[in-house]
Protein backbone atom coordinates (compact mmCIF):
# COMPACT_ATOMS: atom_id res chain seq x y z
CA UNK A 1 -106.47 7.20 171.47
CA UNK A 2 -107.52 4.80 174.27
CA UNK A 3 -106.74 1.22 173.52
CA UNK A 4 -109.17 -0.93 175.66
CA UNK A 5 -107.29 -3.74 174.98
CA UNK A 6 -108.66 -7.31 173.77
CA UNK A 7 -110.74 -8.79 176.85
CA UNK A 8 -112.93 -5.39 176.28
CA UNK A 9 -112.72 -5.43 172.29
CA UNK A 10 -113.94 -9.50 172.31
CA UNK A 11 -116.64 -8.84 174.62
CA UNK A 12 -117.98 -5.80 173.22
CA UNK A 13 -117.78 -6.75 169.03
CA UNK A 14 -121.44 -8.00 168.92
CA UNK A 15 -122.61 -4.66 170.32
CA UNK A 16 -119.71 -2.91 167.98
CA UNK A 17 -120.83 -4.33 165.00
CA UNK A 18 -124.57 -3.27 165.16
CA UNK A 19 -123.45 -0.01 166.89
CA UNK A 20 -124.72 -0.09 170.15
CA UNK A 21 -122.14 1.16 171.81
CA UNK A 22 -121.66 4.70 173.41
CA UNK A 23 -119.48 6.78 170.90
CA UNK A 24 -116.60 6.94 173.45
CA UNK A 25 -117.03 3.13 173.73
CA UNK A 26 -117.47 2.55 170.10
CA UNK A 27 -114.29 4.76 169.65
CA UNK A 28 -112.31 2.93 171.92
CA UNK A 29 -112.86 -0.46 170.25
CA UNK A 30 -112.01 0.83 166.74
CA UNK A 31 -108.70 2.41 168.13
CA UNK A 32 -108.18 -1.15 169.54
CA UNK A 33 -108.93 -2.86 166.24
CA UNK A 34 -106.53 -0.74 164.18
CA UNK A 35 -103.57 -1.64 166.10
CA UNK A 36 -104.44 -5.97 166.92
CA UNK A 37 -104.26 -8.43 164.44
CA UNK A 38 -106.09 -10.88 166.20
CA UNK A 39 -109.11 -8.60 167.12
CA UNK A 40 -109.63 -7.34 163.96
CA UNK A 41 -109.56 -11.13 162.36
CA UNK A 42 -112.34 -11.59 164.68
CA UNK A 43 -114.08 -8.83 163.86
CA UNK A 44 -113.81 -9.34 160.48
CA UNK A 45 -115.55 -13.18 161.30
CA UNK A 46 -118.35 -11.60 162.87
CA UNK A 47 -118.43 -9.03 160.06
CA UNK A 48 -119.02 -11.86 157.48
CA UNK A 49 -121.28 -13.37 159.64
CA UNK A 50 -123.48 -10.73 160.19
CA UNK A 51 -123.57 -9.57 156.72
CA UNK A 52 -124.06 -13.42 155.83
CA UNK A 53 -127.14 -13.40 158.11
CA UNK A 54 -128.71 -10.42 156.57
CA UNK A 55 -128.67 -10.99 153.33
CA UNK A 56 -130.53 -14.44 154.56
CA UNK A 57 -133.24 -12.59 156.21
CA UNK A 58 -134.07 -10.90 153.25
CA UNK A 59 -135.03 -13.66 151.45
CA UNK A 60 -138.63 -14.44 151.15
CA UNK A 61 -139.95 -17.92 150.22
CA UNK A 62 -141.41 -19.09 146.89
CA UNK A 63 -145.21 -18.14 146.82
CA UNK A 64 -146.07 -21.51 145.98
CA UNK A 65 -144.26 -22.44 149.17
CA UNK A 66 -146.32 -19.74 151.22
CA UNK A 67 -149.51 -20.77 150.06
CA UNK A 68 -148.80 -24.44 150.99
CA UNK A 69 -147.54 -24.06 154.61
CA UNK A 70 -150.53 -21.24 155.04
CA UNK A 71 -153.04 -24.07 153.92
CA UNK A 72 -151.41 -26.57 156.26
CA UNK A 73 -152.34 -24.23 158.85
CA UNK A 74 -155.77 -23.75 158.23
């Protein structure tokens, strides 16, 4: 186990939670989280947050609502 410690972990969660790390980077962070309180609460934000933001994405607008801004365009 390699603990990176919680400057690394809090600059590299955006890339951990999409996994974009290298394994041995990724690997390093998750030892980190298991053993810090106060990474893994912010982890757990960005979590939520991410999760929040796709399930937004995947939303698609009411076809009446489509057709409207489409003809607006025109």
């Amino acid at each position: 186990m390699t603990d990176c410690g919680c400057d690394k972990a809090k600059a590299e969660l955006e890339e951990y939670l999409h996994r974009e790390l290298q394994p041995q980077e990724f690997q390093d962070v998750s030892d980190h989280l298991a053993n810090c309180d106060d990474c893994t609460g912010e982890h757990l934000v960005g979590l939520t947050l991410t999760l929040k933001m796709q399930k937004a994405c995947q939303e698609t607008a009411p076809e009446e609502l489509r057709q409207a801004i489409l003809a607006s365009l025109d």
